[in-house]
Protein backbone atom coordinates (compact mmCIF):
# COMPACT_ATOMS: atom_id res chain seq x y z
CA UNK A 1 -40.08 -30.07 -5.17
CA UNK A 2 -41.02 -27.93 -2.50
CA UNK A 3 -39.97 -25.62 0.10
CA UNK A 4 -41.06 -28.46 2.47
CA UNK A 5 -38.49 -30.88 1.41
CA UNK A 6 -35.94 -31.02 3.87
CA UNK A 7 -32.16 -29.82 3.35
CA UNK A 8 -29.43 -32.37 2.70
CA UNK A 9 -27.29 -32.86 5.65
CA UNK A 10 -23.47 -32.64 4.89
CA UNK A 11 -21.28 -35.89 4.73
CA UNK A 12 -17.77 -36.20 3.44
CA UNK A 13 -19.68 -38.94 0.74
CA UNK A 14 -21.30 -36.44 -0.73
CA UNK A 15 -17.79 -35.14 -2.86
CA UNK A 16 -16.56 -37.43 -5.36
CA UNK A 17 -12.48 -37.02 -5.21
CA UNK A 18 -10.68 -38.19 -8.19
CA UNK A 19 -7.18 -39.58 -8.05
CA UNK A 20 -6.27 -37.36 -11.01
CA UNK A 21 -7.00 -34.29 -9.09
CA UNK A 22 -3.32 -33.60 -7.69
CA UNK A 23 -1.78 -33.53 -10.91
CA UNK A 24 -4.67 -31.05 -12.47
CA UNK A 25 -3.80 -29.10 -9.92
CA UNK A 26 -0.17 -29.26 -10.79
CA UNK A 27 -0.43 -28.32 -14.32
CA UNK A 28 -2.81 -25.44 -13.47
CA UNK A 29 0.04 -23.87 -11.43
CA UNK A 30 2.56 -24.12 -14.33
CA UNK A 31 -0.40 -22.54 -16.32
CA UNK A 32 -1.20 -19.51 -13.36
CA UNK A 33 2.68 -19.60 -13.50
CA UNK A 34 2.93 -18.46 -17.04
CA UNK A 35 0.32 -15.63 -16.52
CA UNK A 36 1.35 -14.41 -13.35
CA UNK A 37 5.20 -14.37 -15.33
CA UNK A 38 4.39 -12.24 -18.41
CA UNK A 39 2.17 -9.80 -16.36
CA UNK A 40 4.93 -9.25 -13.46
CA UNK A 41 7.19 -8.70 -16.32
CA UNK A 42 4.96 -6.24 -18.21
CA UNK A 43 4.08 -4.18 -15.23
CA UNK A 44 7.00 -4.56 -13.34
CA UNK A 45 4.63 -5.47 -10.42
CA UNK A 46 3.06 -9.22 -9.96
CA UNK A 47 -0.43 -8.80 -9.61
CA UNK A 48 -3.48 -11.46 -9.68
CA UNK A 49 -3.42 -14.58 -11.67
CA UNK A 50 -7.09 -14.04 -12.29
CA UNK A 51 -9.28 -11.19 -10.74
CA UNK A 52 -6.35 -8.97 -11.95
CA UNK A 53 -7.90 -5.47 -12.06
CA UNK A 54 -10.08 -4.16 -8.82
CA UNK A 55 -12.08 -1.28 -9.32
CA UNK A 56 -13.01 -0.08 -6.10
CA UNK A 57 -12.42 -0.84 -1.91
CA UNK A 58 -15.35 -0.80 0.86
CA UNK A 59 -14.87 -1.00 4.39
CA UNK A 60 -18.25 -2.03 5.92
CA UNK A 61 -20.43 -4.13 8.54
CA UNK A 62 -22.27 -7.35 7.98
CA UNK A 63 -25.24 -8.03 10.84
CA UNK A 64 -25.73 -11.65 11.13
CA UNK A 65 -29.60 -11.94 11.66
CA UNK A 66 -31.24 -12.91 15.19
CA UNK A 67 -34.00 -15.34 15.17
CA UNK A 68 -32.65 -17.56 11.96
CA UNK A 69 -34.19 -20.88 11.94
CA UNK A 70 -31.77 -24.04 13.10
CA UNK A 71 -30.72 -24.64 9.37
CA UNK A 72 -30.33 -21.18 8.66
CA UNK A 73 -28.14 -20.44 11.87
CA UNK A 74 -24.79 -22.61 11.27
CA UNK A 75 -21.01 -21.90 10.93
CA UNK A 76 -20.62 -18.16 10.33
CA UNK A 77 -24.12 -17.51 10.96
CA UNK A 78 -25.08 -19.49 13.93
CA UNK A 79 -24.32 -16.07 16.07
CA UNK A 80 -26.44 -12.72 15.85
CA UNK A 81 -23.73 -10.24 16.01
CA UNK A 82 -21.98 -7.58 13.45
CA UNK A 83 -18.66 -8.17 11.93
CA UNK A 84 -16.07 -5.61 10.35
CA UNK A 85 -15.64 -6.39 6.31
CA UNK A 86 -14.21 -5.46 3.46
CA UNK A 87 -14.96 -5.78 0.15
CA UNK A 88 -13.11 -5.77 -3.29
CA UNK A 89 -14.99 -5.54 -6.70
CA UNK A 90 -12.94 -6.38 -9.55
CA UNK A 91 -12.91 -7.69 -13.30
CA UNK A 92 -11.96 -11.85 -14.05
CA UNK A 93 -8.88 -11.61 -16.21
CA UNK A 94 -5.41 -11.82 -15.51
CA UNK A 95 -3.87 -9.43 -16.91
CA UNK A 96 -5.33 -5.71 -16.48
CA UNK A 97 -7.48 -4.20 -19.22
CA UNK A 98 -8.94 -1.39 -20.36
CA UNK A 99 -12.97 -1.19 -19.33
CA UNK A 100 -13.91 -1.31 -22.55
CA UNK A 101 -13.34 -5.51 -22.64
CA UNK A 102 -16.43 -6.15 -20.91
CA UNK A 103 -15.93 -9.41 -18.65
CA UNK A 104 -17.96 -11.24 -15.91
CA UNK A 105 -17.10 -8.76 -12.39
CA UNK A 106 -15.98 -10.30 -9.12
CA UNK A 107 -16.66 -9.30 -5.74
CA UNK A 108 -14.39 -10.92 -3.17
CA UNK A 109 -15.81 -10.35 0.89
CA UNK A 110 -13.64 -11.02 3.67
CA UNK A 111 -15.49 -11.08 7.26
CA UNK A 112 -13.19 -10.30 10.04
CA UNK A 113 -13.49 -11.79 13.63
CA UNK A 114 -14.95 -15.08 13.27
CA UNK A 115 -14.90 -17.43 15.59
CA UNK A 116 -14.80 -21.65 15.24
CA UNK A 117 -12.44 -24.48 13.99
CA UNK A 118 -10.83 -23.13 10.64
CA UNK A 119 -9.75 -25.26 7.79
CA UNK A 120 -6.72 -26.62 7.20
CA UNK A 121 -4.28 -24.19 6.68
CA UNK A 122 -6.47 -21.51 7.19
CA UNK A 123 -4.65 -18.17 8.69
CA UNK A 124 -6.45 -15.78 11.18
CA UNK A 125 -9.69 -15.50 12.24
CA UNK A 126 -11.06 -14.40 9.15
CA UNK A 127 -14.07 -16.31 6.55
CA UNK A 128 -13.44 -15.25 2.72
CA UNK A 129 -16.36 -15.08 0.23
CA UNK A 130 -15.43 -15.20 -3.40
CA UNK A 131 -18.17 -14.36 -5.77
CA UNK A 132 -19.07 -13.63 -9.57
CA UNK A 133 -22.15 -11.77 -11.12
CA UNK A 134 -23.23 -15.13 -12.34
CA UNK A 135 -25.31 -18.32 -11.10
CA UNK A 136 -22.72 -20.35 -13.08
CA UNK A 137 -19.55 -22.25 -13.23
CA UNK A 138 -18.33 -22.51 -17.04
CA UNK A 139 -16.32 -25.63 -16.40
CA UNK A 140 -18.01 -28.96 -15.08
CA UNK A 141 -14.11 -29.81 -13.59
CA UNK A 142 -11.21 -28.58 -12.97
CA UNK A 143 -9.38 -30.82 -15.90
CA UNK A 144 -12.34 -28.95 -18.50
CA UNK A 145 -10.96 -25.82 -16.72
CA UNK A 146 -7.67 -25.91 -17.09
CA UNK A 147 -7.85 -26.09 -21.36
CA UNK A 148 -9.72 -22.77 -21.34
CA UNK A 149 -7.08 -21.85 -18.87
CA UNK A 150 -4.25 -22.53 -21.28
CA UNK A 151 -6.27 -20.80 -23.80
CA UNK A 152 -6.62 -17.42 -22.06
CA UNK A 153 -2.40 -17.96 -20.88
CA UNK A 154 -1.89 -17.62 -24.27
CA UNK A 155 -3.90 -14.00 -25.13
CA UNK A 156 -2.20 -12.81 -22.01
CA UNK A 157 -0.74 -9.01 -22.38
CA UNK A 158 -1.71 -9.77 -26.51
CA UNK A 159 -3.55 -7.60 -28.82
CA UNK A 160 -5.65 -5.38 -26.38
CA UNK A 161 -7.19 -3.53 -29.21
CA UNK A 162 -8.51 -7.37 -31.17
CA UNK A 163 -9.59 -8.37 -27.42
CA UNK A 164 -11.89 -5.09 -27.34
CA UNK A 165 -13.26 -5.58 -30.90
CA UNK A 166 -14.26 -9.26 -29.81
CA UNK A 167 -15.35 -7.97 -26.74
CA UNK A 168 -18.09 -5.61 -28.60
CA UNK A 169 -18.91 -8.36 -30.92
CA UNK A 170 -18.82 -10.76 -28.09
CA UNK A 171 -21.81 -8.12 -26.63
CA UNK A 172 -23.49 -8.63 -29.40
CA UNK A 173 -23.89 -12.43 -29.67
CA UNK A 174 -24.82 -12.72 -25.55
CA UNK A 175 -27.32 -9.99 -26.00
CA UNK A 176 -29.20 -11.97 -29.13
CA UNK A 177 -28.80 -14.98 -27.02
CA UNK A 178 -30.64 -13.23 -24.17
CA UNK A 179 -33.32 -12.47 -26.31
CA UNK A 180 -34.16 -15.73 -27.11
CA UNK A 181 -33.89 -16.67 -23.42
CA UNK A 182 -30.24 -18.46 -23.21
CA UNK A 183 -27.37 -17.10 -20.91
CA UNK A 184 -24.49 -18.02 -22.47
CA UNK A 185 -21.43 -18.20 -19.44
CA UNK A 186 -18.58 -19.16 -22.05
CA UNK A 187 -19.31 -16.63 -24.45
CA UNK A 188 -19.45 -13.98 -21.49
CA UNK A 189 -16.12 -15.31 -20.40
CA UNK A 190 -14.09 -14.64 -22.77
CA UNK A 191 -15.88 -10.87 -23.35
CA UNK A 192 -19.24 -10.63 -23.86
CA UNK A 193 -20.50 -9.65 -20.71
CA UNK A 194 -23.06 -6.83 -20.32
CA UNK A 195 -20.90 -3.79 -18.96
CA UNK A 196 -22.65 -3.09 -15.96
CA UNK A 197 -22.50 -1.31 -12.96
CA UNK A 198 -20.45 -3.28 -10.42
CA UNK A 199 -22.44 -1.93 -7.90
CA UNK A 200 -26.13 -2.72 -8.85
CA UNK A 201 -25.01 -6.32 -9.92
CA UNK A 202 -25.56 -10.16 -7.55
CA UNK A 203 -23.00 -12.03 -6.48
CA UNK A 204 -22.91 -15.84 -6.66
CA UNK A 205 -20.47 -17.83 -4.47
CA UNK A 206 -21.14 -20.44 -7.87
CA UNK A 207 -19.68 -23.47 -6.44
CA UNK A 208 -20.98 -25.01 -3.45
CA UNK A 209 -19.72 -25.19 0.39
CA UNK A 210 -20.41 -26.96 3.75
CA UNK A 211 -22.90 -24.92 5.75
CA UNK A 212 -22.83 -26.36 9.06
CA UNK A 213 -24.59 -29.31 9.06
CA UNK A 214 -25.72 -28.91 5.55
CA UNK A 215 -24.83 -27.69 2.11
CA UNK A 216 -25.29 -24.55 0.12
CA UNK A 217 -24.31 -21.97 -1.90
CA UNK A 218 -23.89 -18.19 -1.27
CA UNK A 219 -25.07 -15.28 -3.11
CA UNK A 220 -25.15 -11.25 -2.14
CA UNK A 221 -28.30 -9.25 -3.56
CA UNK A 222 -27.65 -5.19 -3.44
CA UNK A 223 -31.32 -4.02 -1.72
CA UNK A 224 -30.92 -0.35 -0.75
CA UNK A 225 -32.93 1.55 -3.49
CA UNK A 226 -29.95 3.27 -4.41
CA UNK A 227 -27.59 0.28 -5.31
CA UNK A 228 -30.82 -1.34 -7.36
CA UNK A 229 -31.13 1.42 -9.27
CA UNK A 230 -27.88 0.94 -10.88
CA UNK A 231 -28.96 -2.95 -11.90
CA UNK A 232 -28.87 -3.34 -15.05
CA UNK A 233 -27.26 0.51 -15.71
CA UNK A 234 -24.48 -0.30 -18.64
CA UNK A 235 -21.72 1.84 -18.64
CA UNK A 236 -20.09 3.38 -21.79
CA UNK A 237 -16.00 3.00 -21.24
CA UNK A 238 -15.33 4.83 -24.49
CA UNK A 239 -11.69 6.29 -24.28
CA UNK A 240 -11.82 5.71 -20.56
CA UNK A 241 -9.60 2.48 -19.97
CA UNK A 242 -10.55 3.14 -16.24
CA UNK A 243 -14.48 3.31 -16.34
CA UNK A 244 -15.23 0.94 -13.48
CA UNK A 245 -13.03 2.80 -11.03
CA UNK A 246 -14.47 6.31 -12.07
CA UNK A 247 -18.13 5.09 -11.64
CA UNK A 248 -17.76 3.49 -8.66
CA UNK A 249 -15.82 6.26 -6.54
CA UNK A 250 -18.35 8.67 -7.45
CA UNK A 251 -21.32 6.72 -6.49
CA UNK A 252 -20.06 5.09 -3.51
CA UNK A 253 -19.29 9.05 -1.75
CA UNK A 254 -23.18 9.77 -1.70
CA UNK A 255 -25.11 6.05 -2.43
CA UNK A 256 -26.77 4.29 0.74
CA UNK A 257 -25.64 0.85 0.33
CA UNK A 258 -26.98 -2.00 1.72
CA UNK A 259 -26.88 -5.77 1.29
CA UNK A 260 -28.23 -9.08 1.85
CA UNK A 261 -26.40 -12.38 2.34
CA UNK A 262 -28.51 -15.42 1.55
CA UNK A 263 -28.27 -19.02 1.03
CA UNK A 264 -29.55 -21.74 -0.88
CA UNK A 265 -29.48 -24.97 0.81
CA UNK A 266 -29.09 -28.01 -1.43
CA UNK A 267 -32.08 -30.37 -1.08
CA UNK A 268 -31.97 -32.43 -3.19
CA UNK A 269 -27.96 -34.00 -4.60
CA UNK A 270 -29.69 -34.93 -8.10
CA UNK A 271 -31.45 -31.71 -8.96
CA UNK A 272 -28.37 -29.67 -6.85
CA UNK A 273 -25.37 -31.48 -7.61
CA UNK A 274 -22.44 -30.97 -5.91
CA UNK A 275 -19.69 -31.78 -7.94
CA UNK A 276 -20.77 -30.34 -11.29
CA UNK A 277 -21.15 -25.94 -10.58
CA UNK A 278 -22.40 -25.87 -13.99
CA UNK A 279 -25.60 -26.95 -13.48
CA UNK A 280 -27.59 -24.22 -12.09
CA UNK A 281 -29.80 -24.66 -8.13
CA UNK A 282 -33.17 -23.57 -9.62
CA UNK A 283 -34.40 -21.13 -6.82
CA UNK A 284 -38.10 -22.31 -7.14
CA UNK A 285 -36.46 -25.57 -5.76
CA UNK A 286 -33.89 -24.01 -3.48
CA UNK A 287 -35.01 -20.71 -3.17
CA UNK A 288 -32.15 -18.05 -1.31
CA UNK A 289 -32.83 -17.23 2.43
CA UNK A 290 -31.62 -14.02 4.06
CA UNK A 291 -29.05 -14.64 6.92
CA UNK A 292 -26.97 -11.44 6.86
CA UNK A 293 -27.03 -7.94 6.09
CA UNK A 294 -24.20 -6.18 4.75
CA UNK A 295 -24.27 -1.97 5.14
CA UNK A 296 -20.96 0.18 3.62
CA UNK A 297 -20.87 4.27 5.05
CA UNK A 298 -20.74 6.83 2.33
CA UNK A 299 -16.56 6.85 1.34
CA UNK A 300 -13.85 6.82 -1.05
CA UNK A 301 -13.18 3.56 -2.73
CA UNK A 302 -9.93 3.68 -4.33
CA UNK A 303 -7.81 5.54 -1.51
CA UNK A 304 -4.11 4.81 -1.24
CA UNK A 305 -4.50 3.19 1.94
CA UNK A 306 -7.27 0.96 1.00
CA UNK A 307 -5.46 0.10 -2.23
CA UNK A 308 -2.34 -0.66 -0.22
CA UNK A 309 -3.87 -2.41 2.75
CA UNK A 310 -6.38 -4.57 0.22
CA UNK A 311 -5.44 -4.78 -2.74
CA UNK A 312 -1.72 -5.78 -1.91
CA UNK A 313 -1.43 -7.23 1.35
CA UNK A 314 -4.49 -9.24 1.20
CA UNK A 315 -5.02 -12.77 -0.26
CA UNK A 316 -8.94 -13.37 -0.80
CA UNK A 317 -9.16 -17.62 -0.91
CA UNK A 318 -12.97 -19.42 -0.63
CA UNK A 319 -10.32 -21.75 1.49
CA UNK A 320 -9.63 -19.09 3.94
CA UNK A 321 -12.40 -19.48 6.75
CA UNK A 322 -14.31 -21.94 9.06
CA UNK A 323 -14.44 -26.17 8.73
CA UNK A 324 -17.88 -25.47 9.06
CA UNK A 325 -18.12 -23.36 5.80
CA UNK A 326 -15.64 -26.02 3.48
CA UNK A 327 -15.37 -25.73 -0.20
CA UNK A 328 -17.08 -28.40 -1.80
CA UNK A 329 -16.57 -30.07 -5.22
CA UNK A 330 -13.54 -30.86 -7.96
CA UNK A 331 -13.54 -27.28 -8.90
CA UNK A 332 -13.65 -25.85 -5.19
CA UNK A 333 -10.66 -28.64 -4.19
CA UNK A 334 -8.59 -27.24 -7.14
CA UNK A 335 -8.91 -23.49 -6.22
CA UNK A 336 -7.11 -24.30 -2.68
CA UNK A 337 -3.63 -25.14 -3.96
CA UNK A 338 -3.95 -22.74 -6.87
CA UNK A 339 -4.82 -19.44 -5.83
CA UNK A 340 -1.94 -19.93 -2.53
CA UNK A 341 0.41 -20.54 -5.52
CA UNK A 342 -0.46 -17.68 -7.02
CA UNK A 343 -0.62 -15.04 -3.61
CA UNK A 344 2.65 -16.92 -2.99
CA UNK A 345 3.76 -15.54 -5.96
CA UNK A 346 3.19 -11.88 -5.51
CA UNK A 347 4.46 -12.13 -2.18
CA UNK A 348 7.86 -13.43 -3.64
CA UNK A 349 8.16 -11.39 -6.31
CA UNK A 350 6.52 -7.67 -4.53
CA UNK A 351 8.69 -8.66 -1.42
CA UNK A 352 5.19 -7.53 0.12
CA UNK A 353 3.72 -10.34 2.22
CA UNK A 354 0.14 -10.96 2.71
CA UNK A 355 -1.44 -11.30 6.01
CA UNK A 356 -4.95 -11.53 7.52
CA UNK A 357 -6.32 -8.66 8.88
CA UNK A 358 -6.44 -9.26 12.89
CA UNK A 359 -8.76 -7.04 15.36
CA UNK A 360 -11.39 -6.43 13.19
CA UNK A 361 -9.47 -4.07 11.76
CA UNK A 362 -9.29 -3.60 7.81
């Protein structure tokens, strides 16, 4: 294939709905349910059913490129301009654990201001990117996702000490697999992550989404010298349960950061399937274009006010946004009930609801 070849245009045939999907969906909320239960209990304070632990708050701009080419300038992107953002880098699990249980990191993006018919359902005038360092899905569907699911329920608030002895082990096992050329996304799942720096690390949207007229998937690459100097930087949490937050406050008072927003535009439905996010888009056959750029000031990430303002009153939710941006797939279909169950469910039980920012203001 080649960068000829051109991009699939978007249809509603290209999903493959199943009539099984509602009730997934149903037994993954009594399965959030019994997380987001024993963690509100523990902490006396419901917090995220996954993505449980942030490290660190941004406030910043993203510049949507002049001069993109017609496939490149759709939905979001089809209008030069800057855009107030913030951004929220966190850990996977649901329950909140020390740094030293090294787990895939999440960066969720919300884009104020935008324009265009939203999705059903969809609040404000917001469009919410949720990302993880990894090109990946571990779960074909939603069904495959919810046993794992029930799986991690059960470890929930258990044995944080056997979960960071796994973890190392865990370490271990990925890093001989690396060697001999495999990734392996379960085994980094459940712990064996590298423990990198949040901040020198990609972000992959994963699953894929309408983009305009066509289809792709997202990704955000760090560029500025200083935030690729900390790729690949590991970072030793020894007897300091709080690492991540540490680590990132300090760099992000004197770093320049800067990133890019690109896109990989399915062209081709067998090689970049739509409905099955663990196969991965091979860049040589989709390669990532730059649309936006994303700059954060020097600042403090883990203020009160940030960690009020973000951390509690926002919901981040891939279905928060424009039509022309839609979730596609089983898995993408399954996170839209799901993760307003579980925001739902903080709201209830914090007595703190959540709201889209409105203004451009963060």
């Amino acid at each position: 294939m080649t960068m000829t070849q051109t991009p699939v245009r978007y249809s509603p045939d290209v999903e493959d709905v199943k009539p099984d999907e509602a009730e997934t969906i149903t037994k993954l909320n009594e399965t959030f349910d019994k997380i987001l239960e024993t963690t509100a209990e523990d902490y006396g304070h419901a917090v995220r059913s996954v993505h449980a632990k942030a490290h660190g708050f941004l406030d910043g701009v993203l510049i949507v490129h002049d001069g993109l080419s017609p496939e490149l300038a759709q939905g979001l992107f089809a209008t030069p301009g800057e855009h107030k953002v913030v951004m929220r880098f966190s850990t996977n699990a649901g329950d909140i654990l020390p740094d030293t249980i090294s787990l895939p990191r999440g960066l969720a993006l919300k884009v104020m201001d935008v324009d265009g018919e939203r999705l059903p359902g969809a609040d404000g005038q917001t469009q919410d990117f949720v990302m993880v360092n990894g090109s990946v899905f571990q779960n074909k569907t939603a069904d495959q996702f919810l046993g794992n699911l029930k799986l991690l329920a059960g470890t929930t608030d258990k044995l944080e000490g056997t979960k960071e002895a796994m973890s190392k082990v865990l370490r271990g096992v990925n890093t001989v697999l690396s060697a001999v050329g495999i990734e392996s996304p379960k085994v980094q799942t459940l712990g064996g992550a590298p423990n990198s720096d949040p901040l020198g690390e990609t972000y992959f949207s994963v699953t894929p989404f309408r983009y305009g007229d066509y289809i792709a998937k997202f990704a955000i690459f760090p560029v500025s010298k200083d935030l690729t100097d900390q790729t690949d930087t590991t970072i030793d949490a020894t007897g300091r349960p709080d690492a991540l937050r540490d680590v990132i406050r300090s760099e992000t008072q004197v770093l320049e950061m800067e990133w890019e927003v690109r896109v990989q535009l399915c062209r081709d439905l067998e090689e970049q399937p739509v409905e099955d996010p663990t196969v991965e888009w091979k860049q040589d056959d989709a390669p990532f274009q730059t649309v936006a750029t994303i700059r954060a000031a020097k600042q403090d990430s883990l203020t009160e006010d940030k960690f009020q303002k973000i951390n509690e009153e926002m919901r981040f939710s891939i279905w928060t946004g424009l039509a022309a941006h839609q979730p596609l797939g089983n898995i993408n279909r399954a996170r839209n009930g799901t993760y307003r169950h579980s925001a739902d469910f903080r709201a209830r039980v914090n007595g703190c609801p959540y709201h889209e920012p409105v203004g451009g203001r963060a």
